[in-house]
N, C-alpha and C. Protein backbone atom coordinates (compact mmCIF):
# COMPACT_ATOMS: atom_id res chain seq x y z
N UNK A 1 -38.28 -42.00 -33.79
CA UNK A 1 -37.87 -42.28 -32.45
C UNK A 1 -37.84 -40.99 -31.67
N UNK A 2 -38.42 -40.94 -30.69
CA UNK A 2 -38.67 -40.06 -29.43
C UNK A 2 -37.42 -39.83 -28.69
N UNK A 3 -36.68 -38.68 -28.82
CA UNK A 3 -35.33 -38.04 -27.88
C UNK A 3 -35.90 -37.87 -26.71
N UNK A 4 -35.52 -37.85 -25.86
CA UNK A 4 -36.24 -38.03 -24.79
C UNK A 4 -35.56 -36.33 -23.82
N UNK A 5 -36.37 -35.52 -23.65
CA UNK A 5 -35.79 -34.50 -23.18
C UNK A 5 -34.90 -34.18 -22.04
N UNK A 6 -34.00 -32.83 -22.24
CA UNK A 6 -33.03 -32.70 -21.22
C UNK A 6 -33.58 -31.84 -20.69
N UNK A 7 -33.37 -32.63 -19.31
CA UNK A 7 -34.16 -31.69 -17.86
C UNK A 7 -33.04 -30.41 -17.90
N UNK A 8 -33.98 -29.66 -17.58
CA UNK A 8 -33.24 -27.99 -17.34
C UNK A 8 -32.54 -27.69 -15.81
N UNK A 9 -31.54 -27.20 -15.96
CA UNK A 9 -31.05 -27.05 -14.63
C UNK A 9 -32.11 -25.86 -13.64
N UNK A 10 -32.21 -26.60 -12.63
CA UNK A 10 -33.29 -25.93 -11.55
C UNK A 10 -32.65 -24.27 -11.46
N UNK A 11 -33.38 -23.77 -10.88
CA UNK A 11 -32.66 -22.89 -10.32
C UNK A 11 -31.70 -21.80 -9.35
N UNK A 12 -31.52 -23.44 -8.58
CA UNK A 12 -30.88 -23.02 -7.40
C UNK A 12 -29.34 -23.60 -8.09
N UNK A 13 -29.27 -24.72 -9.26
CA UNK A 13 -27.76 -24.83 -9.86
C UNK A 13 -27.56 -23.48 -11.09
N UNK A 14 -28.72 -22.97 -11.47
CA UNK A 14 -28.31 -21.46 -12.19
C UNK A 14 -27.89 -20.34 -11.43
N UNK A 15 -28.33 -20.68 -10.06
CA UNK A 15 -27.69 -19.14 -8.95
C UNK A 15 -26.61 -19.51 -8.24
N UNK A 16 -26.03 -21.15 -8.37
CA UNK A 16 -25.08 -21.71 -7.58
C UNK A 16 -23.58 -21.06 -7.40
N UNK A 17 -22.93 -20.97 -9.01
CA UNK A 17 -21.98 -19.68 -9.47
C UNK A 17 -21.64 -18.81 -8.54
N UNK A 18 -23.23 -18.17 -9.50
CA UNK A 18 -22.75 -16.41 -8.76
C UNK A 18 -22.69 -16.37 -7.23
N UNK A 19 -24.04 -17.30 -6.45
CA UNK A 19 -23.77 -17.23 -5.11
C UNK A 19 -22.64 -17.42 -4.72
N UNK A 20 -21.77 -18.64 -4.98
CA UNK A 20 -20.87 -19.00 -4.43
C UNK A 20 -19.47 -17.88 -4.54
N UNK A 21 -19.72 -16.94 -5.55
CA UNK A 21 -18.90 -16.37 -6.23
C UNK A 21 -18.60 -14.80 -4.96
N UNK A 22 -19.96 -14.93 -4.50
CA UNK A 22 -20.27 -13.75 -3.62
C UNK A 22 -19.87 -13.90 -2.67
N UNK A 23 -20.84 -15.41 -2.26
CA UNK A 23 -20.38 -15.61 -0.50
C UNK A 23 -18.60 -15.71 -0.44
N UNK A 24 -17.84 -16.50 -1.08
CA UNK A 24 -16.50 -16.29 -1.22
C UNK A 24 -15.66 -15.01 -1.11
N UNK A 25 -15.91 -13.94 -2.05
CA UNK A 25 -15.76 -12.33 -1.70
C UNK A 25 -15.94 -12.00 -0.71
N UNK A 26 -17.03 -12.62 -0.06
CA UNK A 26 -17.65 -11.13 1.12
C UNK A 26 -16.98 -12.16 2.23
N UNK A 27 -16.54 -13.43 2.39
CA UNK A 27 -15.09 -14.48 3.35
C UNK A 27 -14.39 -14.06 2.96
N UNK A 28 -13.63 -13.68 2.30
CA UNK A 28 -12.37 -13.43 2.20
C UNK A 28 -12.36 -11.73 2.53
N UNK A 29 -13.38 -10.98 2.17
CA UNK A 29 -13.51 -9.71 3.09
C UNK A 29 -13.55 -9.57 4.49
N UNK A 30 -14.54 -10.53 4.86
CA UNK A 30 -14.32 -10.54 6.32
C UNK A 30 -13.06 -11.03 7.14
N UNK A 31 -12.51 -12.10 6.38
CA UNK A 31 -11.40 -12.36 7.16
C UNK A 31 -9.81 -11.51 6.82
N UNK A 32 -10.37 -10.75 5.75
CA UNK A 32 -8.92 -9.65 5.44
C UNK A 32 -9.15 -8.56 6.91
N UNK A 33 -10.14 -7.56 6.76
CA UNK A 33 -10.37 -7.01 7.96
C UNK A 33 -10.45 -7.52 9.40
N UNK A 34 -11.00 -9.02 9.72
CA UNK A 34 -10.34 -9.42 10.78
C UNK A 34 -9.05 -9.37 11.27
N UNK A 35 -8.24 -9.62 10.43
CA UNK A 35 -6.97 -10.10 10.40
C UNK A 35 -5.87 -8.78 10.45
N UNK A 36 -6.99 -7.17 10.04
CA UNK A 36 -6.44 -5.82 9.98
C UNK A 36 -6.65 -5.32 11.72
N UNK A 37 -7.67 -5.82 12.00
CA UNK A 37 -7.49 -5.10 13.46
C UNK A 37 -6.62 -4.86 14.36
N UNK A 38 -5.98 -5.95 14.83
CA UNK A 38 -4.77 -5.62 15.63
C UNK A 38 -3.68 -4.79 15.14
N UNK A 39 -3.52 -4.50 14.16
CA UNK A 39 -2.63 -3.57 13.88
C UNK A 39 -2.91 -2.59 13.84
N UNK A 40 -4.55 -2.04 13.68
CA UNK A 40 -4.90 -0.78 13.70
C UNK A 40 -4.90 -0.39 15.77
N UNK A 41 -4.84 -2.08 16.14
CA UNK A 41 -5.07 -1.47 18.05
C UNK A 41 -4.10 -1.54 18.35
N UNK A 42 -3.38 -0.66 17.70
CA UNK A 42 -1.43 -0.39 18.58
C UNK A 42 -1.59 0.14 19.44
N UNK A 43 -0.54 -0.04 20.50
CA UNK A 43 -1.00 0.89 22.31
C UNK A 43 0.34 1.29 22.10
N UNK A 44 0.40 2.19 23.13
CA UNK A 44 1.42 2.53 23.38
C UNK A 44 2.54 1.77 24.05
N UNK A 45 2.27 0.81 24.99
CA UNK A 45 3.29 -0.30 25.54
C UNK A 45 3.30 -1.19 24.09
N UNK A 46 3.42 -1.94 23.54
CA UNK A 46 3.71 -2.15 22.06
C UNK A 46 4.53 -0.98 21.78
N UNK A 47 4.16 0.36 21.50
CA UNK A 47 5.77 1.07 21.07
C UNK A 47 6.75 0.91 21.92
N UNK A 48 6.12 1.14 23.32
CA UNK A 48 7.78 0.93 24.17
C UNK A 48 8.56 -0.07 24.16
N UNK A 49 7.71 -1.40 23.63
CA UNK A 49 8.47 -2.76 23.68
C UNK A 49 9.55 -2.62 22.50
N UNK A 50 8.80 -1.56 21.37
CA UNK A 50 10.02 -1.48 20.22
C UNK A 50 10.86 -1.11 19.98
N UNK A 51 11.06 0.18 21.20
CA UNK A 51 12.09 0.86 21.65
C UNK A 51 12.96 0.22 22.71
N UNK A 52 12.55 -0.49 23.22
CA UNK A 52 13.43 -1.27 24.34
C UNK A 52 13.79 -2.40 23.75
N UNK A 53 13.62 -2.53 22.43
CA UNK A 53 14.12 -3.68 21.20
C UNK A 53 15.05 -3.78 20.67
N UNK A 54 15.25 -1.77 20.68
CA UNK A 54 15.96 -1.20 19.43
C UNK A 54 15.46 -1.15 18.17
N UNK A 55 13.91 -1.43 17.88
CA UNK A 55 13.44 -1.51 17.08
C UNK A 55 12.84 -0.36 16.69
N UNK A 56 13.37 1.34 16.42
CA UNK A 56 13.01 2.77 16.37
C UNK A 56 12.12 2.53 15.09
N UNK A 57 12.65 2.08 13.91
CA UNK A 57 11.85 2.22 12.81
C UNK A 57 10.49 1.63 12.80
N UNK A 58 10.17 0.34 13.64
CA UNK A 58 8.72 0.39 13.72
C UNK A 58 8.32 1.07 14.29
N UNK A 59 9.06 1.36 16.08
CA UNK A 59 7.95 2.03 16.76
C UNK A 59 7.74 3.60 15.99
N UNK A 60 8.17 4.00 15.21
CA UNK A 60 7.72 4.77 14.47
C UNK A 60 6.25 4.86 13.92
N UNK A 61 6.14 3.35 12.84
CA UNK A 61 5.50 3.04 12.14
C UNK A 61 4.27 2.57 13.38
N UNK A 62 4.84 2.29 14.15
CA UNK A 62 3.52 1.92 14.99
C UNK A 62 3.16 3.33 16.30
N UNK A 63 3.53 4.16 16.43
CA UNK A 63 2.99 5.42 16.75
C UNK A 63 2.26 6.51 15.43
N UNK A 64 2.60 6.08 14.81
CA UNK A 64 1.88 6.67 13.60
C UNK A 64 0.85 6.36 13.95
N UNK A 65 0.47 4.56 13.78
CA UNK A 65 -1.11 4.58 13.94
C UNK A 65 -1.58 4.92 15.07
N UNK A 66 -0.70 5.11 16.30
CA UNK A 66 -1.18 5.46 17.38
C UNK A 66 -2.30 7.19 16.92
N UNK A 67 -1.37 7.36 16.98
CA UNK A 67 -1.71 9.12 16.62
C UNK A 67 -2.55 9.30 15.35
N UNK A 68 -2.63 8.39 14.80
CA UNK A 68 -3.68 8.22 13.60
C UNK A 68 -5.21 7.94 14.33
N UNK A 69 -4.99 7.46 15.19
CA UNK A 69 -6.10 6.54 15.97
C UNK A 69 -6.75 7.70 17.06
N UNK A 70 -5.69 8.22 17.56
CA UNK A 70 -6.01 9.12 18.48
C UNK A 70 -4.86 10.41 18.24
N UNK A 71 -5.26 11.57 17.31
CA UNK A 71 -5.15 12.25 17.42
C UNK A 71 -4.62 13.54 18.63
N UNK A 72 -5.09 13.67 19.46
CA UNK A 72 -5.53 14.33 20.83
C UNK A 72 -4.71 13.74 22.24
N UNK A 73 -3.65 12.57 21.82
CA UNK A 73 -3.15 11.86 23.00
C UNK A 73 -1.86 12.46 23.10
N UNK A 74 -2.15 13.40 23.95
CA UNK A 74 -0.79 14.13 24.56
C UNK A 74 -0.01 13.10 24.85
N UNK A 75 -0.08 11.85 25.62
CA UNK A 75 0.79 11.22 25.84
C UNK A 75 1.93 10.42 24.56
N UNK A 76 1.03 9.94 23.54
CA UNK A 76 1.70 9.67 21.98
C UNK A 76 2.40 10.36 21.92
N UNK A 77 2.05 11.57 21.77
CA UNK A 77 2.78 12.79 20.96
C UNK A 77 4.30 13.34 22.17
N UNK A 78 3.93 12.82 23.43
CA UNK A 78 5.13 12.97 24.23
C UNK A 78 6.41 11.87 24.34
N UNK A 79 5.34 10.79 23.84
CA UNK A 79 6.42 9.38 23.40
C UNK A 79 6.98 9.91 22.27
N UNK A 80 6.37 10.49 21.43
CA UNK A 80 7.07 10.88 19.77
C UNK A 80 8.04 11.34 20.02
N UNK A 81 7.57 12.71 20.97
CA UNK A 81 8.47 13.74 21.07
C UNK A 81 9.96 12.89 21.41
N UNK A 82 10.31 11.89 22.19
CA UNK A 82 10.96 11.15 22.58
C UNK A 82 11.66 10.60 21.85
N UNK A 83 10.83 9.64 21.06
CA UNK A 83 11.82 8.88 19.96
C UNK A 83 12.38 9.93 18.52
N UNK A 84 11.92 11.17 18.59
CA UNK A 84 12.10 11.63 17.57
C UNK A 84 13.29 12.54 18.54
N UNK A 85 13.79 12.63 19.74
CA UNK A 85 14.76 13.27 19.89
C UNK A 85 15.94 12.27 19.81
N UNK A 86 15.50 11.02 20.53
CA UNK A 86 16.63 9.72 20.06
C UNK A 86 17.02 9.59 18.94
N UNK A 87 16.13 9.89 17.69
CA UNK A 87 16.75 9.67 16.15
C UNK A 87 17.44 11.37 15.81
N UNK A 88 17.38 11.83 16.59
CA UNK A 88 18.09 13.29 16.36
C UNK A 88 17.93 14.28 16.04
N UNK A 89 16.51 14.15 15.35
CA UNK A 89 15.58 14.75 14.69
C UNK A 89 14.74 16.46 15.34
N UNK A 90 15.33 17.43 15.52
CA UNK A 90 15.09 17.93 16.46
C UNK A 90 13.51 19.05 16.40
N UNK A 91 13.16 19.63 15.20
CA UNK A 91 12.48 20.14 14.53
C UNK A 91 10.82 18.99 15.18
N UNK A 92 10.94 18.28 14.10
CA UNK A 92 9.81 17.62 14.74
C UNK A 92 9.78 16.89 15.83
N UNK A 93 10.73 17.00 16.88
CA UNK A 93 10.51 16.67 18.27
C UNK A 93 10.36 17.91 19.14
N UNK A 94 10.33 18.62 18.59
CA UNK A 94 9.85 20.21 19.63
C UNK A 94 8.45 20.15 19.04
N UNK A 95 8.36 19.58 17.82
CA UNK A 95 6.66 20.26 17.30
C UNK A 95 6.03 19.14 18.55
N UNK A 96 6.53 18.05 18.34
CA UNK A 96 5.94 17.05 19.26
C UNK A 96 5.44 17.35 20.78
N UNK A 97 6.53 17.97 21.12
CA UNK A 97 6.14 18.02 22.63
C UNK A 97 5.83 19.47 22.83
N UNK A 98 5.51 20.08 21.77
CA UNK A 98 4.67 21.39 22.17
C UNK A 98 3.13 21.05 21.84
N UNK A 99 2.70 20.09 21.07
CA UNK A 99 1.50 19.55 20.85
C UNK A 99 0.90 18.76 22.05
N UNK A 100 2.11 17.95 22.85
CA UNK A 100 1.85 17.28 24.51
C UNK A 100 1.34 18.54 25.02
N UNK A 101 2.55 19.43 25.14
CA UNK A 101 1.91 20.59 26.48
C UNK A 101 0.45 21.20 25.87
N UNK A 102 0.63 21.17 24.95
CA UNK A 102 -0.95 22.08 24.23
C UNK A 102 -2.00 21.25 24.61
N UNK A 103 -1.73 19.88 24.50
CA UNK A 103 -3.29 19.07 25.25
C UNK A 103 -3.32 18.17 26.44
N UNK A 104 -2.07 18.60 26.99
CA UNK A 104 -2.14 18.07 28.76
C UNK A 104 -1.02 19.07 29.18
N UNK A 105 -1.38 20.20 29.52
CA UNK A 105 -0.43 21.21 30.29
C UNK A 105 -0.37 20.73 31.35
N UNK A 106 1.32 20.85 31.74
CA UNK A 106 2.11 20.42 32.44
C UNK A 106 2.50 18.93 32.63
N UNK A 107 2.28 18.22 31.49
CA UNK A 107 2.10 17.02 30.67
C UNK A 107 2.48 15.64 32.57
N UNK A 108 1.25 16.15 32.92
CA UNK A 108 0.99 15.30 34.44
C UNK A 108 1.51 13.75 33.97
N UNK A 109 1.28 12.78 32.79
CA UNK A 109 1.48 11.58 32.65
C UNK A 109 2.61 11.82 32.87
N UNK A 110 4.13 12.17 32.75
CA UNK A 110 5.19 11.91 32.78
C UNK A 110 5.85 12.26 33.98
N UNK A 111 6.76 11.43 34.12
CA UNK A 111 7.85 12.06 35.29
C UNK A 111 8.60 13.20 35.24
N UNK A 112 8.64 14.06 36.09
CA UNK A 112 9.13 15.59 35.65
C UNK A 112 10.49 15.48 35.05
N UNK A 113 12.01 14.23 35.93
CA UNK A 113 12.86 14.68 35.57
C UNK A 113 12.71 14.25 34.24
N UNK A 114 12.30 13.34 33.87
CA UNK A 114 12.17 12.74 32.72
C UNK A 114 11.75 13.94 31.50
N UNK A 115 10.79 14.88 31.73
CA UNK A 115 10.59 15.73 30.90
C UNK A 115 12.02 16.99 30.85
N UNK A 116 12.73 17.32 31.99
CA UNK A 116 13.75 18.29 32.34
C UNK A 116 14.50 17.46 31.22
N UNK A 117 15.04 15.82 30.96
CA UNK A 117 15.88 15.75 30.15
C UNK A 117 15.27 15.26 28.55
N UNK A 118 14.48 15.66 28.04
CA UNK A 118 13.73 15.89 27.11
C UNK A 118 13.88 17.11 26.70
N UNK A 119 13.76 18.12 27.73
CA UNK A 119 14.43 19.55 27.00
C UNK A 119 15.44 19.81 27.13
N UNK A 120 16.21 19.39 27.85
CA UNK A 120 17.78 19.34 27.65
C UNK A 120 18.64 18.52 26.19
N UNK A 121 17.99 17.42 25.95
CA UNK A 121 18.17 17.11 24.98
C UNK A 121 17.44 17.96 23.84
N UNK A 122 16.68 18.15 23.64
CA UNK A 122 16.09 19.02 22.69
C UNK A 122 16.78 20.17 22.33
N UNK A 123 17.47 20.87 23.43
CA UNK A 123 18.27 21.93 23.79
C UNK A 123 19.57 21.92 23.06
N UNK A 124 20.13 20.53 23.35
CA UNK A 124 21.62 20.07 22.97
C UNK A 124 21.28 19.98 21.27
N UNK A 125 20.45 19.17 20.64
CA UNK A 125 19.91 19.01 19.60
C UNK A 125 19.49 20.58 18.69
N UNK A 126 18.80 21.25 19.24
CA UNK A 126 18.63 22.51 18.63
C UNK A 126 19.59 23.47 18.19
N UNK A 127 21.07 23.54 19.13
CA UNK A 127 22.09 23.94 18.67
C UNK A 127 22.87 23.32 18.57
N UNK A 128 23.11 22.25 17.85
CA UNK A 128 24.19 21.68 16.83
C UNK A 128 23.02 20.50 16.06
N UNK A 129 22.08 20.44 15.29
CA UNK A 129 21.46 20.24 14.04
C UNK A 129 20.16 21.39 13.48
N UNK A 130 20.35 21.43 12.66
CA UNK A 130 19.33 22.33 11.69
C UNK A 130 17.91 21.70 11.88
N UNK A 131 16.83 21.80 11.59
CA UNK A 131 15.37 21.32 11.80
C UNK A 131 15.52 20.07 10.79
N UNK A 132 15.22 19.26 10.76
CA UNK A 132 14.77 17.78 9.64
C UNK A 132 13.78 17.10 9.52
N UNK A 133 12.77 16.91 8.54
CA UNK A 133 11.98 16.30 8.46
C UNK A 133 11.82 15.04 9.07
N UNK A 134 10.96 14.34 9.87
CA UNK A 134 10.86 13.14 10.29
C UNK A 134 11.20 12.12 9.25
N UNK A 135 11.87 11.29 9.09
CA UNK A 135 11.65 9.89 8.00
C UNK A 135 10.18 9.16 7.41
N UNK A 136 9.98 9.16 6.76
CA UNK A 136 8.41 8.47 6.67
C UNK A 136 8.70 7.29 6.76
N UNK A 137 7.72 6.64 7.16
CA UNK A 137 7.01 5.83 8.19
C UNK A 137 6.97 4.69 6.80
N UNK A 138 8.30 3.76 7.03
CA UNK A 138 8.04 2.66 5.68
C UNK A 138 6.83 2.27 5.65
N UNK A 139 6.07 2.39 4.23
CA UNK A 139 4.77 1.59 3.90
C UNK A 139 4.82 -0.05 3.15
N UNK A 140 3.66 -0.17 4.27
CA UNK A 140 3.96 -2.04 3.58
C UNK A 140 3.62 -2.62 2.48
N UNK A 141 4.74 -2.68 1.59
CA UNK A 141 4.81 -2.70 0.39
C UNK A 141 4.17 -3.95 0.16
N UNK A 142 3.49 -4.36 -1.25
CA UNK A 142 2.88 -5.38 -1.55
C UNK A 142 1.49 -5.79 -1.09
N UNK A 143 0.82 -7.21 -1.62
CA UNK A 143 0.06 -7.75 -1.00
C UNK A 143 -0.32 -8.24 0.62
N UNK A 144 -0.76 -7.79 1.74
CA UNK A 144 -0.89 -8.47 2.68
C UNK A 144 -1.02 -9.93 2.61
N UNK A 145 -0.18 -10.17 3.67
CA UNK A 145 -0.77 -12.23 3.76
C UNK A 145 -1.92 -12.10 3.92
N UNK A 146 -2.67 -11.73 4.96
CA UNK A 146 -4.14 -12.02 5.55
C UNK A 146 -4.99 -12.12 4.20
N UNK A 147 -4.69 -10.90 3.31
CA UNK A 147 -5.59 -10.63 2.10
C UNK A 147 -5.38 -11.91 1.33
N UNK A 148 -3.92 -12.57 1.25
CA UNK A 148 -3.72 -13.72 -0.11
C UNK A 148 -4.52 -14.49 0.75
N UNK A 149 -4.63 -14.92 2.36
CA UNK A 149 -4.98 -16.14 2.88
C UNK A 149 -6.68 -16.57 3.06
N UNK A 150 -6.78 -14.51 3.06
CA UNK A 150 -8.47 -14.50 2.97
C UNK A 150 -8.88 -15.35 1.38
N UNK A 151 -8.28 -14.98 0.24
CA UNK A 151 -8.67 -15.06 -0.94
C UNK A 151 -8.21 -16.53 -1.47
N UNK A 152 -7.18 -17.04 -0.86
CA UNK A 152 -7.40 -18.46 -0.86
C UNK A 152 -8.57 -19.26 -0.12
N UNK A 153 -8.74 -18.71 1.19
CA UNK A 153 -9.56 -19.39 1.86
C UNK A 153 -11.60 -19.47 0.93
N UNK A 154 -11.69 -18.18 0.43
CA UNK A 154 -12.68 -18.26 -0.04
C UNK A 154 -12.90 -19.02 -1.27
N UNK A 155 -11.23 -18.83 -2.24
CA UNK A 155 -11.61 -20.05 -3.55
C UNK A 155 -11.68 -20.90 -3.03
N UNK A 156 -10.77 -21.84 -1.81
CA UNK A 156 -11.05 -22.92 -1.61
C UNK A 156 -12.51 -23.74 -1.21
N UNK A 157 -13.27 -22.56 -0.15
CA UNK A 157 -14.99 -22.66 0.03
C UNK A 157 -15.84 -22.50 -1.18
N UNK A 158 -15.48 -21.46 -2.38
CA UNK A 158 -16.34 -21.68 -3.59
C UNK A 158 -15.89 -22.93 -4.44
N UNK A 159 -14.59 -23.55 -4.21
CA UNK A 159 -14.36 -24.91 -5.08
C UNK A 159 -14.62 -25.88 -4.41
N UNK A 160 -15.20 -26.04 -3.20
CA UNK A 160 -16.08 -26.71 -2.37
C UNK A 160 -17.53 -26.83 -2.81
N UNK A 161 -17.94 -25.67 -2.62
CA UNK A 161 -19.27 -25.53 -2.98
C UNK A 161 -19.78 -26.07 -4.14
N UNK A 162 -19.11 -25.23 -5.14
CA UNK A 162 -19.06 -26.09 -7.04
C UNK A 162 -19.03 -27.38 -6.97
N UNK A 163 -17.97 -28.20 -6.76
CA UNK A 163 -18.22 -29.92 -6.24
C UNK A 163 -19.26 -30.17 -5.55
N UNK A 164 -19.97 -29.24 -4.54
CA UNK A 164 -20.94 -30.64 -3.86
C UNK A 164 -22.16 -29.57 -4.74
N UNK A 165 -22.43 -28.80 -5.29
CA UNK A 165 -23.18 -28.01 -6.36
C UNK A 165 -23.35 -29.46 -7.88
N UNK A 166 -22.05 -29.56 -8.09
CA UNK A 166 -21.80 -30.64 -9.15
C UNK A 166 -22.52 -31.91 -8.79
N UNK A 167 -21.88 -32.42 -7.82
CA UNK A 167 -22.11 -33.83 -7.35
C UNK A 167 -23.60 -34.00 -7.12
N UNK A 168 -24.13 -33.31 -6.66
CA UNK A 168 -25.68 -32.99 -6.22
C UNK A 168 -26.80 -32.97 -7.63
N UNK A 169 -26.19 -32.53 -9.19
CA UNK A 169 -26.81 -32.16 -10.01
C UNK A 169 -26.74 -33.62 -10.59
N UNK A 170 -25.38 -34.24 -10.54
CA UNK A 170 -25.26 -35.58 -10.93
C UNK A 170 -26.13 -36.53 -10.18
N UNK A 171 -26.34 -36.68 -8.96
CA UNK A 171 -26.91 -37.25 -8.07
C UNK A 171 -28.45 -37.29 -8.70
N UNK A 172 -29.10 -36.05 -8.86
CA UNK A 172 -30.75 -35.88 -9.11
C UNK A 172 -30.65 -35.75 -10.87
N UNK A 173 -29.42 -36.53 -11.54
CA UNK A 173 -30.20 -36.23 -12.67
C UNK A 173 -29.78 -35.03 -13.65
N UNK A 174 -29.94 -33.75 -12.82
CA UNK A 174 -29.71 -32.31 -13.84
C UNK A 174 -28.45 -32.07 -14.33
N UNK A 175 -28.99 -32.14 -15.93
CA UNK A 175 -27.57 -31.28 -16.48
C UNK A 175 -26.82 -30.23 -16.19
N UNK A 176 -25.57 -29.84 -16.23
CA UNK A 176 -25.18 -28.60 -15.89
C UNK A 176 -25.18 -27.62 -17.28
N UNK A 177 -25.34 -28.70 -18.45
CA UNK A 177 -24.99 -27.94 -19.88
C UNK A 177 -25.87 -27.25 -19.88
């Protein structure tokens, strides 16, 4: 008696896997970095909103990236200078606003009296605390959501794919064994 042979899987269900395995990675890549941008486009009104929050420890964390982003923005570095005299910090709020005057002399963005009590405070601050390191800038501990939601979203499109990959092999016949 004649076995009657098993059709071979084509080869678009032998590349089905790995494709799916890829296109999934490189979705869930794209939508992790989507999902990173806005936080890398911190402005500066975003810090002021955090300060007018009471929220010092982000706008910290979010002038960081300012000044990460832009280096060279006398104006950042005159907001720093600012919040780093509010936290008391006096050392690195003089470095701050000597880095403003160094790349916008006579630091034109600001209002003068506004700068007069910036060094007055700085002033008051310089003699009665010692210099102190800034606080670092809490890092965000753990997994990002975006990253778990990217990496769900893509198993869920490759366990999509596999089913209608499956259903399709059943449909025409081809084994998957």
């Amino acid at each position: 008696m004649a076995t009657a042979a098993r059709p071979t899987p084509s080869r678009l269900h032998r590349l089905c896997l790995p494709a799916t395995v890829l296109l999934a990675a490189a979705c869930a890549l794209l939508v992790h970095v989507a999902a990173a941008q806005p936080a890398a486009a911190t402005t500066l009104e975003q810090v002021d909103r955090s300060v007018q929050a009471g929220h010092l420890d982000e706008a910290r964390r979010q002038l960081g990236r300012v000044l990460q982003a832009h280096p060279d923005d006398a104006q950042a570095h005159y907001v720093d200078a600012e919040l780093l005299a509010r936290q008391g910090l006096f050392g690195p709020a003089q470095d701050e606003l000597s880095a403003a005057r160094r790349l916008a002399p006579g630091l034109p963005f600001a209002r003068p009296d506004a700068v007069r009590a910036l060094d007055l405070q700085l002033e008051r601050l310089g003699s009665t605390h010692a210099a102190a390191p800034p606080p670092a800038p809490a890092s965000d501990a753990g997994i990002p959501l975006s990253l778990l939601l990217a990496v769900a979203a893509g198993g869920l499109f490759a366990w999509a794919l596999m089913r209608l990959a499956r259903q399709t092999s059943v449909s025409t016949g081809v084994s998957k064994r």
